[in-house]
N, C-alpha and C. Protein backbone atom coordinates (compact mmCIF):
# COMPACT_ATOMS: atom_id res chain seq x y z
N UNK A 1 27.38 8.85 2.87
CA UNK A 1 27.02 9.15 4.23
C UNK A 1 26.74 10.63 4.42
N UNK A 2 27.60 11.66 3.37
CA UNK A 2 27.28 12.76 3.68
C UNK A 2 25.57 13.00 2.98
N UNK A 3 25.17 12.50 2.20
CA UNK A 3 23.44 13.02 2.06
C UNK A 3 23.00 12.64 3.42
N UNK A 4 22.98 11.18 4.28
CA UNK A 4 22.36 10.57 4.83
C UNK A 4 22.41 12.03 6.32
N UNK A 5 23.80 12.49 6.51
CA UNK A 5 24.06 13.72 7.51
C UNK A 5 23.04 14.72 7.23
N UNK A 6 23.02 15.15 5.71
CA UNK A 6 22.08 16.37 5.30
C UNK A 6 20.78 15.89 5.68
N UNK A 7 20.20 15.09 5.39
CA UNK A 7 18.60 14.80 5.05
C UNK A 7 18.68 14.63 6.73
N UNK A 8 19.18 14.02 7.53
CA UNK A 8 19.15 14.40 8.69
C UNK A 8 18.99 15.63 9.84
N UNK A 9 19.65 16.96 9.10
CA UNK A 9 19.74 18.15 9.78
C UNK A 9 18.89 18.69 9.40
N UNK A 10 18.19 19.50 10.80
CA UNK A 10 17.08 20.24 10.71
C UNK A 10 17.45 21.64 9.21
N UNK A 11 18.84 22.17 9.68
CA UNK A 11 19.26 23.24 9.29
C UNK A 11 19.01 23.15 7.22
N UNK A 12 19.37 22.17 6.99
CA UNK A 12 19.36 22.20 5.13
C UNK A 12 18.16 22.37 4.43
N UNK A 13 17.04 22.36 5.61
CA UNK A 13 15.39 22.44 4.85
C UNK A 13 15.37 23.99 5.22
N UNK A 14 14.34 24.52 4.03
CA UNK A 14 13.44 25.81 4.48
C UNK A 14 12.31 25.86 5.14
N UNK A 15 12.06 27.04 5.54
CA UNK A 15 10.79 26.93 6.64
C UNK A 15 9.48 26.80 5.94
N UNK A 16 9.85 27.36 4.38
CA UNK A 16 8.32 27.00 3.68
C UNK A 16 8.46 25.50 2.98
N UNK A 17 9.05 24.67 3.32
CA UNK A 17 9.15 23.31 2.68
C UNK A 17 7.38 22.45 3.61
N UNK A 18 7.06 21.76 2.75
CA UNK A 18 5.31 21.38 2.94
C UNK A 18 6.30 20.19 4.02
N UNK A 19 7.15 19.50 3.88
CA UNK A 19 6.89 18.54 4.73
C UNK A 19 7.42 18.83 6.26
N UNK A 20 8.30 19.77 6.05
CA UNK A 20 8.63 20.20 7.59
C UNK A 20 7.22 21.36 8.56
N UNK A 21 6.35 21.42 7.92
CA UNK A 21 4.95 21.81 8.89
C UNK A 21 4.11 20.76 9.30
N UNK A 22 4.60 19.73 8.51
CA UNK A 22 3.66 18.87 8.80
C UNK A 22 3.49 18.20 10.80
N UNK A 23 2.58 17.94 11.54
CA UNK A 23 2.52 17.53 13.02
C UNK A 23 3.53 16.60 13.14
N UNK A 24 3.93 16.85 14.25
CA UNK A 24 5.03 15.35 15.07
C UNK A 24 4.31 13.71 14.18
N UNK A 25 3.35 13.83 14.58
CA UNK A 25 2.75 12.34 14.90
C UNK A 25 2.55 12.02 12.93
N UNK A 26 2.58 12.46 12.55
CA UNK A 26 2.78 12.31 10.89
C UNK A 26 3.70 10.99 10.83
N UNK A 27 4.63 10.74 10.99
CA UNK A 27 5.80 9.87 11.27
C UNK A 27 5.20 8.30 11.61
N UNK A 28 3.97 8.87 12.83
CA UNK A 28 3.40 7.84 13.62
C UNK A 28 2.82 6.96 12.26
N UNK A 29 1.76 8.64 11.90
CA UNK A 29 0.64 7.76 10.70
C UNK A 29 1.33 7.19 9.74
N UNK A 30 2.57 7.72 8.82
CA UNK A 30 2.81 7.17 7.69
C UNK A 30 3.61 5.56 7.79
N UNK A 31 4.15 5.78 8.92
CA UNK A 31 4.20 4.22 9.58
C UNK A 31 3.41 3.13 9.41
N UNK A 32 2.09 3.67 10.37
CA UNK A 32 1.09 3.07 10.37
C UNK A 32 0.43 2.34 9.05
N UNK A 33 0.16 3.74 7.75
CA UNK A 33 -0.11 3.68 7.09
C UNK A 33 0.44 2.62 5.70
N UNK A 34 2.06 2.01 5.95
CA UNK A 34 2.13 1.42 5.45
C UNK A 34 2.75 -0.47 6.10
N UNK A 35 2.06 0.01 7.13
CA UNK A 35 2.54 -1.36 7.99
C UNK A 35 0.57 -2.15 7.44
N UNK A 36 -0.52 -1.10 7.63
CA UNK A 36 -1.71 -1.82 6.66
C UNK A 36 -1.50 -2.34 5.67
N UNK A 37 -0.63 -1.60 4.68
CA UNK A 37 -0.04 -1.72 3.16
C UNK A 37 0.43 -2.96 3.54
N UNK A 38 1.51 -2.98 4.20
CA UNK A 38 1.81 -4.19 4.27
C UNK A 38 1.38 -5.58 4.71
N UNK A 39 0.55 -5.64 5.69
CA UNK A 39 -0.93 -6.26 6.04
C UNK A 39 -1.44 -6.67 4.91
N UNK A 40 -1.79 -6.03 4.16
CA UNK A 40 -2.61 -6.42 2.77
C UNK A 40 -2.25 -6.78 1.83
N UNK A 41 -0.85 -6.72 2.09
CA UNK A 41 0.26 -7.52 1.33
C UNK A 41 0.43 -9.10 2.04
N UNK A 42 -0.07 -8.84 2.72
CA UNK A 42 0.65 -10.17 3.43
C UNK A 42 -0.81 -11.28 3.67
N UNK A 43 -1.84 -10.46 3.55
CA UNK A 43 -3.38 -10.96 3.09
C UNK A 43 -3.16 -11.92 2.09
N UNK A 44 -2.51 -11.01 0.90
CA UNK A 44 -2.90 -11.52 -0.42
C UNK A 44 -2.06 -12.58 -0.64
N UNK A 45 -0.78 -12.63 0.37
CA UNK A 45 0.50 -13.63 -0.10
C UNK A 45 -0.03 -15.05 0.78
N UNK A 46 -0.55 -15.09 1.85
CA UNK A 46 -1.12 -16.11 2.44
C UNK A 46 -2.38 -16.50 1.95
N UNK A 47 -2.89 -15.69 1.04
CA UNK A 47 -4.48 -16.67 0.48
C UNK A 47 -4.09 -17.00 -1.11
N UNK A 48 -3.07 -16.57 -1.34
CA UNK A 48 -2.39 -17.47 -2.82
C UNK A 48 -1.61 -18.65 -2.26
N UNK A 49 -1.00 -18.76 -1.27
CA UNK A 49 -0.11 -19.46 -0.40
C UNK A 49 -1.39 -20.73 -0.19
N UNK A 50 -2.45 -20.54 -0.17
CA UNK A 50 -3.51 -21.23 0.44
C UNK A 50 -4.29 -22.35 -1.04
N UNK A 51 -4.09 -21.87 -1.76
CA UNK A 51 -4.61 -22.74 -3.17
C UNK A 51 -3.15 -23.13 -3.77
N UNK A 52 -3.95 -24.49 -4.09
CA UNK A 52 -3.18 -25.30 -5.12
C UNK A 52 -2.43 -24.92 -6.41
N UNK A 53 -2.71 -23.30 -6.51
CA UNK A 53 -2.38 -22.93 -8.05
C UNK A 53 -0.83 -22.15 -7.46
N UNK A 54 0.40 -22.54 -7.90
CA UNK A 54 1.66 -22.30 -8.17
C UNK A 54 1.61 -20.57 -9.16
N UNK A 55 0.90 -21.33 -10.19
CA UNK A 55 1.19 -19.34 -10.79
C UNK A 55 0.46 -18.82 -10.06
N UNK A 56 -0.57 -18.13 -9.61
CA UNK A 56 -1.06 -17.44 -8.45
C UNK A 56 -0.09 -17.27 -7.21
N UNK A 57 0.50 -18.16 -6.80
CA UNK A 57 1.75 -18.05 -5.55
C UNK A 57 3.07 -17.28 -6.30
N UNK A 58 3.21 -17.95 -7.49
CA UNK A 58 4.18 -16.52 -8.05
C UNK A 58 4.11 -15.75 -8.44
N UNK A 59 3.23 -15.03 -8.56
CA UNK A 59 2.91 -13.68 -9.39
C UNK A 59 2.50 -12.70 -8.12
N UNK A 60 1.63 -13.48 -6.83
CA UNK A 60 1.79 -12.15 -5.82
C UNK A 60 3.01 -12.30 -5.53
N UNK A 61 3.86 -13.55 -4.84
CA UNK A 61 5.01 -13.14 -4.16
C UNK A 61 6.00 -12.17 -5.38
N UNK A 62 5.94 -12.55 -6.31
CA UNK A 62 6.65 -11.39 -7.14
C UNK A 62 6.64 -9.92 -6.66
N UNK A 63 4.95 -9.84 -7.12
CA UNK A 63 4.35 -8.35 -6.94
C UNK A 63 4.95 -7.75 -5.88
N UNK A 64 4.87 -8.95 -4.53
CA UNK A 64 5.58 -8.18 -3.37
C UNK A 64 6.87 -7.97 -3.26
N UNK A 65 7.46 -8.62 -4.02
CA UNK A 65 8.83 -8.58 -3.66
C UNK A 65 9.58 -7.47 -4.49
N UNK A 66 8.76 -7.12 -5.93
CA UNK A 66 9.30 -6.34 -6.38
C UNK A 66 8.95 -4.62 -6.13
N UNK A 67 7.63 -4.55 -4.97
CA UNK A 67 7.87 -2.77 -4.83
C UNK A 67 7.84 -2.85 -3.07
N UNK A 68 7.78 -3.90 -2.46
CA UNK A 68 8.20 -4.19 -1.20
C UNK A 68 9.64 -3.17 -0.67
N UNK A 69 11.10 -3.55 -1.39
CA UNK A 69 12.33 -2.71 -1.37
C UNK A 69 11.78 -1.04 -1.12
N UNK A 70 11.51 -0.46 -2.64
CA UNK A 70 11.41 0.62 -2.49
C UNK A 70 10.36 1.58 -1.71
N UNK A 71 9.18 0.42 -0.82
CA UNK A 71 8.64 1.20 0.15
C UNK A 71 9.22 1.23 1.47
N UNK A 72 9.90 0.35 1.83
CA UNK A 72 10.67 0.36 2.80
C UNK A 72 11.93 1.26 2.75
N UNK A 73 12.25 1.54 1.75
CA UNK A 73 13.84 3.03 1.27
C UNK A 73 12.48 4.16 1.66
N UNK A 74 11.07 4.02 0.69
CA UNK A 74 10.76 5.51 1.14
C UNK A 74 10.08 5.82 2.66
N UNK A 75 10.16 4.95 3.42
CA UNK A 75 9.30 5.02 4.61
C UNK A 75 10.78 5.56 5.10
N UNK A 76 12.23 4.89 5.48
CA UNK A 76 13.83 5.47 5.68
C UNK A 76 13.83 6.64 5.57
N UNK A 77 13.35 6.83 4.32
CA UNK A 77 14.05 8.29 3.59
C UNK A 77 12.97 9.62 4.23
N UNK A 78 11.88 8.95 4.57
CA UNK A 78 10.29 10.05 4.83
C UNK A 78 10.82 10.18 6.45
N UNK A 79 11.12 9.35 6.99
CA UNK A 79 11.42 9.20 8.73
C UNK A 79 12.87 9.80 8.80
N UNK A 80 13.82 9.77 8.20
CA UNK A 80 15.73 10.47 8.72
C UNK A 80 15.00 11.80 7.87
N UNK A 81 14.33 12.10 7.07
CA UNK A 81 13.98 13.73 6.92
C UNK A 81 13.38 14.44 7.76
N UNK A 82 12.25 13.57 8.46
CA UNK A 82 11.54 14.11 9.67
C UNK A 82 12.29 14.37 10.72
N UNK A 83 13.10 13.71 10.82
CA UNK A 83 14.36 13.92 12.26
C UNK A 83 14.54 12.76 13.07
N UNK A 84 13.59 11.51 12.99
CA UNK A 84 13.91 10.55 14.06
C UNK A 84 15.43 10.17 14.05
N UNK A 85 15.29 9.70 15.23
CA UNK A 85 16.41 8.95 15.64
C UNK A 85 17.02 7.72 14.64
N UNK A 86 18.33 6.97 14.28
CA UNK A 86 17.84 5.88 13.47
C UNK A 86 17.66 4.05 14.73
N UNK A 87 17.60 4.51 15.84
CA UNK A 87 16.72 3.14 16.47
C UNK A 87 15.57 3.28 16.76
N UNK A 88 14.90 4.68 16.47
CA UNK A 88 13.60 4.43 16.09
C UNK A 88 13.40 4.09 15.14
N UNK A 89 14.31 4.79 13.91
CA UNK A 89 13.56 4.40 12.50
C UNK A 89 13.72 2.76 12.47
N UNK A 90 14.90 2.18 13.07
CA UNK A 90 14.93 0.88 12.60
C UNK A 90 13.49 0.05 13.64
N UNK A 91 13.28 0.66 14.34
CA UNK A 91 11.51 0.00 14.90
C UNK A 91 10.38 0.11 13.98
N UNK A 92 10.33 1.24 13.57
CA UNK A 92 9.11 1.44 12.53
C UNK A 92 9.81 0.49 11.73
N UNK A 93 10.89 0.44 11.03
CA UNK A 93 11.11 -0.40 9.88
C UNK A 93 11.38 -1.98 10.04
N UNK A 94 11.28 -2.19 11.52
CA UNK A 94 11.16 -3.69 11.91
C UNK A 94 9.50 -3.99 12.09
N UNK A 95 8.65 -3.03 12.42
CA UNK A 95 7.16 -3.06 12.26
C UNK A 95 6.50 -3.51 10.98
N UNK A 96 7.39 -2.43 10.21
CA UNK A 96 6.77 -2.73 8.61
C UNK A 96 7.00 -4.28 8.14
N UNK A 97 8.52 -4.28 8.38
CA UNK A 97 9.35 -5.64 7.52
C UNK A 97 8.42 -7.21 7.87
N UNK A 98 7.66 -6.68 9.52
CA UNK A 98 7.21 -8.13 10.13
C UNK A 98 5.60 -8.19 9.40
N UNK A 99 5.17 -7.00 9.61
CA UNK A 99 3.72 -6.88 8.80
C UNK A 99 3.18 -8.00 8.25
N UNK A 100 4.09 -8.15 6.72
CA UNK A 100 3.65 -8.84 5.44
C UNK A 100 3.72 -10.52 5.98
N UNK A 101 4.90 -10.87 6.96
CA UNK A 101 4.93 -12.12 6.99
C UNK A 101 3.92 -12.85 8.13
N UNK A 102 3.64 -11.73 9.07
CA UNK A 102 3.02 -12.08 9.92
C UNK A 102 1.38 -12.30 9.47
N UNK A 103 1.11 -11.48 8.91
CA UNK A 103 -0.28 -11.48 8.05
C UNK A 103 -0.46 -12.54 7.34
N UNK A 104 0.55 -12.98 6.20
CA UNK A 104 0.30 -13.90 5.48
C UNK A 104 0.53 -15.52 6.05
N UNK A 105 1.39 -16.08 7.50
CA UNK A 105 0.85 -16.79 8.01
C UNK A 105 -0.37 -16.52 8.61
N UNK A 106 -0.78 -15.76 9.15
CA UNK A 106 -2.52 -15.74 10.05
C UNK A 106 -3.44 -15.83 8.75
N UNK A 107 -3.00 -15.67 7.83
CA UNK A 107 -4.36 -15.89 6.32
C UNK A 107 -4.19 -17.26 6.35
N UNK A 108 -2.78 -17.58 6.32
CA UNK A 108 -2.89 -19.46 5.65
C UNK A 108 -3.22 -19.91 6.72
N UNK A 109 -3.14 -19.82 7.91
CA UNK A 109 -3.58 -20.77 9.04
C UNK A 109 -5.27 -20.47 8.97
N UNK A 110 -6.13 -19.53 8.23
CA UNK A 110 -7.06 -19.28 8.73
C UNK A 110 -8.05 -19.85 7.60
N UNK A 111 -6.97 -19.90 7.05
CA UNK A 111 -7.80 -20.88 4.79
C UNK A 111 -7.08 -21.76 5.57
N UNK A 112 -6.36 -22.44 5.99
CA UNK A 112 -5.93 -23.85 5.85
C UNK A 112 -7.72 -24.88 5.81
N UNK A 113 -7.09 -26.28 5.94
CA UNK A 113 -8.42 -27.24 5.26
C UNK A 113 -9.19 -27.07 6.51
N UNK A 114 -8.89 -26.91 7.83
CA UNK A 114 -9.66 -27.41 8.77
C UNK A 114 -10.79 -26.11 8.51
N UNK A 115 -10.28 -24.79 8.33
CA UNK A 115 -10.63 -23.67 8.25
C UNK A 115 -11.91 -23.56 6.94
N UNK A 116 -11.11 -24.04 6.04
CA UNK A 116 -12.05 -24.19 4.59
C UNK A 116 -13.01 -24.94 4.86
N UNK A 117 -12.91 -26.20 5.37
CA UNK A 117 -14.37 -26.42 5.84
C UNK A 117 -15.73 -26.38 6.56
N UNK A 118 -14.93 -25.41 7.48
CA UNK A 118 -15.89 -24.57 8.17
C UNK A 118 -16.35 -23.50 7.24
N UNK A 119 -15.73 -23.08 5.92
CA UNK A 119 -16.71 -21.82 5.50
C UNK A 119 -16.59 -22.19 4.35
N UNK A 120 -16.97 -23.30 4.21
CA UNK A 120 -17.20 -24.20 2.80
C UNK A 120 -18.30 -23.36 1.89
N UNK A 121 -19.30 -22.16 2.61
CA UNK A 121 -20.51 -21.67 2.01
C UNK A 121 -19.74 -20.42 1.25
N UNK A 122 -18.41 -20.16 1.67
CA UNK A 122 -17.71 -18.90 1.30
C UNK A 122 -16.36 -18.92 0.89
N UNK A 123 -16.55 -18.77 -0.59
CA UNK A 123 -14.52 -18.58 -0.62
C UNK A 123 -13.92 -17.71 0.00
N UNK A 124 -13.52 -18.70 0.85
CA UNK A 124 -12.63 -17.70 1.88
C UNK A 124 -11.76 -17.01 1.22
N UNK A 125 -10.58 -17.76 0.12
CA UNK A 125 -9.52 -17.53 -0.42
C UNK A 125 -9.81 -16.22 -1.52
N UNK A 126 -11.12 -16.21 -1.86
CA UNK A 126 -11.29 -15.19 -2.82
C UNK A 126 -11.48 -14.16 -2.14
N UNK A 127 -12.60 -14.26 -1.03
CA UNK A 127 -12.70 -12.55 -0.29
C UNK A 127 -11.25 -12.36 0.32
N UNK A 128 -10.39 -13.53 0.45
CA UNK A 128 -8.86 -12.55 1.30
C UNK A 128 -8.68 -11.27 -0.05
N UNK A 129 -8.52 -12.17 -0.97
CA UNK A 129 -7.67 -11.56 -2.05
C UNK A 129 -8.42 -10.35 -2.87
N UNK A 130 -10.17 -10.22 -2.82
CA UNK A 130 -10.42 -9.22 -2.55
C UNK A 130 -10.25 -8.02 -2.20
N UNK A 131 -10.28 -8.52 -0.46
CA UNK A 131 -10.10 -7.99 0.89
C UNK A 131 -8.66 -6.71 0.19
N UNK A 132 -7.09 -7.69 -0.59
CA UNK A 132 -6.25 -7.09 -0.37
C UNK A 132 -6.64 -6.31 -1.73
N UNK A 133 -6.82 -6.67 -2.91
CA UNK A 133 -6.68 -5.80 -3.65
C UNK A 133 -7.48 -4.49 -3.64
N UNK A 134 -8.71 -4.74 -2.59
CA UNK A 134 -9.55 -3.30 -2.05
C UNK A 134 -8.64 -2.46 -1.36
N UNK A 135 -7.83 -2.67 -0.77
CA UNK A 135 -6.97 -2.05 -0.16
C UNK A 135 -5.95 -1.37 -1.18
N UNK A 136 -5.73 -1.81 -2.40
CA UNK A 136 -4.83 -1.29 -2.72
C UNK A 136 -5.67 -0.65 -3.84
N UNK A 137 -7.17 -0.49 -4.37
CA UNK A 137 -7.46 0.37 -4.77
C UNK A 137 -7.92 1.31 -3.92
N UNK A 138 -8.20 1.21 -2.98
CA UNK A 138 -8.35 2.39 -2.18
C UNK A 138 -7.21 3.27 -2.37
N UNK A 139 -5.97 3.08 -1.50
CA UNK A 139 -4.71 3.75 -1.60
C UNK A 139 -4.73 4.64 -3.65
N UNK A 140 -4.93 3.73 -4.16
CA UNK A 140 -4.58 4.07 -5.38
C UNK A 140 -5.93 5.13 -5.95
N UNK A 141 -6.98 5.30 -5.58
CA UNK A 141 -7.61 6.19 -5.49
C UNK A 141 -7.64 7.36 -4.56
N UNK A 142 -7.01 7.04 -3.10
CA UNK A 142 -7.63 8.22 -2.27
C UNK A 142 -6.19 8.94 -2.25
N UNK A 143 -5.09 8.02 -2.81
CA UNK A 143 -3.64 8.96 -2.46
C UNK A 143 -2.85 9.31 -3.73
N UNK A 144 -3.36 8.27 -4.99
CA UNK A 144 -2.32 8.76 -5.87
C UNK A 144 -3.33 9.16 -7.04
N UNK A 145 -4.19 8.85 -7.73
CA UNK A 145 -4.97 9.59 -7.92
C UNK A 145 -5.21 11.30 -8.26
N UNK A 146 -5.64 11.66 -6.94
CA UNK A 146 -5.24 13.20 -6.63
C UNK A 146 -3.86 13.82 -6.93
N UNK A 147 -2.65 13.09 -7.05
CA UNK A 147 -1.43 13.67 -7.10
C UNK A 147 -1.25 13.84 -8.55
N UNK A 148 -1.49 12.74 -9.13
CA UNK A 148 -2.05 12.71 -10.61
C UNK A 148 -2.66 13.57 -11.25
N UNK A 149 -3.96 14.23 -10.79
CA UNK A 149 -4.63 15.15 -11.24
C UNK A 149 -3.97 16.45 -10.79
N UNK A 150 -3.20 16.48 -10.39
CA UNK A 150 -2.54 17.99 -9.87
C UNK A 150 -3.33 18.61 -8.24
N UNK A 151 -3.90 17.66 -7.19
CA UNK A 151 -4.80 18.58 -6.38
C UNK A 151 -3.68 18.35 -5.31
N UNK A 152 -2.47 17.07 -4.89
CA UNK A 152 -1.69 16.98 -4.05
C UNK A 152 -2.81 16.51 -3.13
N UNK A 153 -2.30 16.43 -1.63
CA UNK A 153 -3.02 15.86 -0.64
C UNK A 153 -3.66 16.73 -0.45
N UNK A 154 -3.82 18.08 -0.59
CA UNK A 154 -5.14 19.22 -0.22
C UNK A 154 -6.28 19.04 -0.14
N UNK A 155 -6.46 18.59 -1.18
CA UNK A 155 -8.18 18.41 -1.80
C UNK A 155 -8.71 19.79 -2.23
N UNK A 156 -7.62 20.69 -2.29
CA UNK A 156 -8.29 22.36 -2.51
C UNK A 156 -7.88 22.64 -3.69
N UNK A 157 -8.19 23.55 -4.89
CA UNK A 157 -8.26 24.13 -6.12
C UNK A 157 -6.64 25.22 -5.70
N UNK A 158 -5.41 24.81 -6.19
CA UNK A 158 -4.20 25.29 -6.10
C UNK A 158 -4.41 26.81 -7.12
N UNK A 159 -3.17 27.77 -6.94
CA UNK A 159 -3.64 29.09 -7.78
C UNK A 159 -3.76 29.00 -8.79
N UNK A 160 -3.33 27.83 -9.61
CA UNK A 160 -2.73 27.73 -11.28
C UNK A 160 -4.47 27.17 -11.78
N UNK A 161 -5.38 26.86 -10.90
CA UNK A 161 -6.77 26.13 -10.96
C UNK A 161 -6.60 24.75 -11.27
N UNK A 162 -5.80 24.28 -10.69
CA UNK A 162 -6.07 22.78 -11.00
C UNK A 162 -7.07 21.93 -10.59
N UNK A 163 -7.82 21.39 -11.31
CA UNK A 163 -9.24 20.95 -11.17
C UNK A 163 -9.45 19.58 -11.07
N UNK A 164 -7.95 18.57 -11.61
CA UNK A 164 -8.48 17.29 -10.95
C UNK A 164 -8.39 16.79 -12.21
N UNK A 165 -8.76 15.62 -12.52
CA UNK A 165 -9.01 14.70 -13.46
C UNK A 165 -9.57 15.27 -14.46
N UNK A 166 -9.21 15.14 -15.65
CA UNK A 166 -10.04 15.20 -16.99
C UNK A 166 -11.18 14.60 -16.99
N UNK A 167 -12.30 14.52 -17.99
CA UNK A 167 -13.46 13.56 -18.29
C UNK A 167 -12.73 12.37 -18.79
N UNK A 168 -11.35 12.69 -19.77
CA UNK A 168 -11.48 11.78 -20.64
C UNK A 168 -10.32 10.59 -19.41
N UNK A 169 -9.72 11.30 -18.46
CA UNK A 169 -8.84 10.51 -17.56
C UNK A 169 -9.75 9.37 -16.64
N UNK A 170 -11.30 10.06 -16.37
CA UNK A 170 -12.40 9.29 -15.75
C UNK A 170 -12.78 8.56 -16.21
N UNK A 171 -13.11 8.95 -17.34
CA UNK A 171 -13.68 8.08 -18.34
C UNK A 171 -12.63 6.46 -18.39
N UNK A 172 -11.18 6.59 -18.69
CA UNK A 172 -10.34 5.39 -18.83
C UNK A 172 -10.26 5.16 -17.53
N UNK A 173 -10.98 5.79 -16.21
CA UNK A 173 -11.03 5.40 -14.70
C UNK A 173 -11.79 3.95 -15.28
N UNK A 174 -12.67 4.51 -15.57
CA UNK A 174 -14.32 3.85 -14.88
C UNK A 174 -14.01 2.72 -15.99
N UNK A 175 -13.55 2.88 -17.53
CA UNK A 175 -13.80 1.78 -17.93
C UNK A 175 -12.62 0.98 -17.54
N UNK A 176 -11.38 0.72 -17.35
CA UNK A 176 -10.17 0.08 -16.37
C UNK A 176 -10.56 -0.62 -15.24
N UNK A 177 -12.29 0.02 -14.25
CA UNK A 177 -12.67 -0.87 -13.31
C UNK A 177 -13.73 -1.39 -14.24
N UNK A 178 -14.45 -1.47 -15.36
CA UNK A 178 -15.53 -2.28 -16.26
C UNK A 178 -14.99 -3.54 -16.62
N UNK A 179 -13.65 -3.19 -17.24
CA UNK A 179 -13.23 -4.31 -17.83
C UNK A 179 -13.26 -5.74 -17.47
N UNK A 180 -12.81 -5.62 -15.71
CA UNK A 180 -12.31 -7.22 -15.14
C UNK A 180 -14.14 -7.14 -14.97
N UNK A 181 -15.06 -6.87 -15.11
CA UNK A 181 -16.40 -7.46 -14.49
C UNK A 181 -16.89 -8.05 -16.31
N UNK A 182 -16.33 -7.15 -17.11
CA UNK A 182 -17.08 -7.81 -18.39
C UNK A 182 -15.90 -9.34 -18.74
N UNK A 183 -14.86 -9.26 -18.54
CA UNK A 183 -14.23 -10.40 -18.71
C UNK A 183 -14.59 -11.85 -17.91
N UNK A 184 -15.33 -11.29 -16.43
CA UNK A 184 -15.81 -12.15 -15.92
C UNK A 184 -16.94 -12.84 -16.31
N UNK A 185 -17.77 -12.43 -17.00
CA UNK A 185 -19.00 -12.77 -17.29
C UNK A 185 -19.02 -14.08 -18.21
N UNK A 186 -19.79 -15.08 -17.26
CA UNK A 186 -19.51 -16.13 -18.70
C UNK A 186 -18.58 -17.52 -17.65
N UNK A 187 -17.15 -16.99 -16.84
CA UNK A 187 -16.25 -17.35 -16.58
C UNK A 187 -16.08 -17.82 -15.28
N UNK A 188 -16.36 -19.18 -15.07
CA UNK A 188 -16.63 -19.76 -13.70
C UNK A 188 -15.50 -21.36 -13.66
N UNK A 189 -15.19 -21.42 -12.42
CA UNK A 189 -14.12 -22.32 -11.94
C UNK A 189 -14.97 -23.47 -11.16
């Protein structure tokens, strides 16, 4: 309980620490930001939820269940450092927690059969799952990515010149997104 006191008090941070400049409403966005996360989690768990295939239903609900925990500790841990209150934090963290389930019924009610046959011209079930894993290469390009290459959220050239990605780090970018299109080829259901 005594960290939970520290990470709480304004007084134990320094004034040049990056996350205490950051605006009030920061709190708002990173909320926000992973209540989508979670949305797109909850995309992908209701359009596996939606086909007949059992391993597909266990391998996302896995996925979610196993880094689900530790985004919800770091959204806790990012919000009692900022200073909220904890019945706010427990709102943002009742926002997040409902996200995934609420999403992934509105996917299955929306693939269910009556649904599928209205867009019989379109796998529905494939653009959900699309839909989510675009989302999570996005994130995984526009946020971690950069942290990776040394640029942090700046986007600016730090004093030491850190410049970002190697060729040869791009290079295993680009072929990592080649791969699933050459494996596809050929490979129809």
């Amino acid at each position: 309980m005594l960290l939970v006191d520290q990470i709480g008090s304004s007084h134990v941070y320094a004034t040049d620490d990056p996350e205490a400049a950051r605006p009030g409403n920061s709190k708002i966005t990173t909320t926000l930001g992973l209540v989508v996360h979670a949305a797109a989690d909850g995309v992908a768990l209701g359009a596996a939820a939606s086909t007949s295939q059992t391993s597909v239903q266990l391998i996302v609900f896995v996925a979610i269940m196993l880094h689900k925990a530790p985004a919800a500790f770091g959204l806790v841990s990012f919000l009692m450092h900022a200073g909220l209150e904890r019945n706010r934090i427990r709102k943002h963290l009742l926002v997040f927690a409902l996200a995934a389930p609420v999403m992934s019924m509105v996917t299955f009610l929306g693939l269910s059969k009556s649904s599928k046959e209205a867009l019989s011209e379109v796998n529905a079930t494939g653009v959900a799952m699309l839909f989510s894993a675009g989302t999570f290469l996005y994130v995984a390009t526009v946020h971690v990515l950069p942290e990776v290459g040394g640029m942090g959220h700046s986007h600016k050239s730090d004093a030491t010149g850190g410049r970002g990605l190697s060729r040869l780090e791009v290079a295993a970018l680009v072929l990592g997104c080649i791969i699933p299109l050459i494996l596809s080829i050929g490979h129809q259901h």
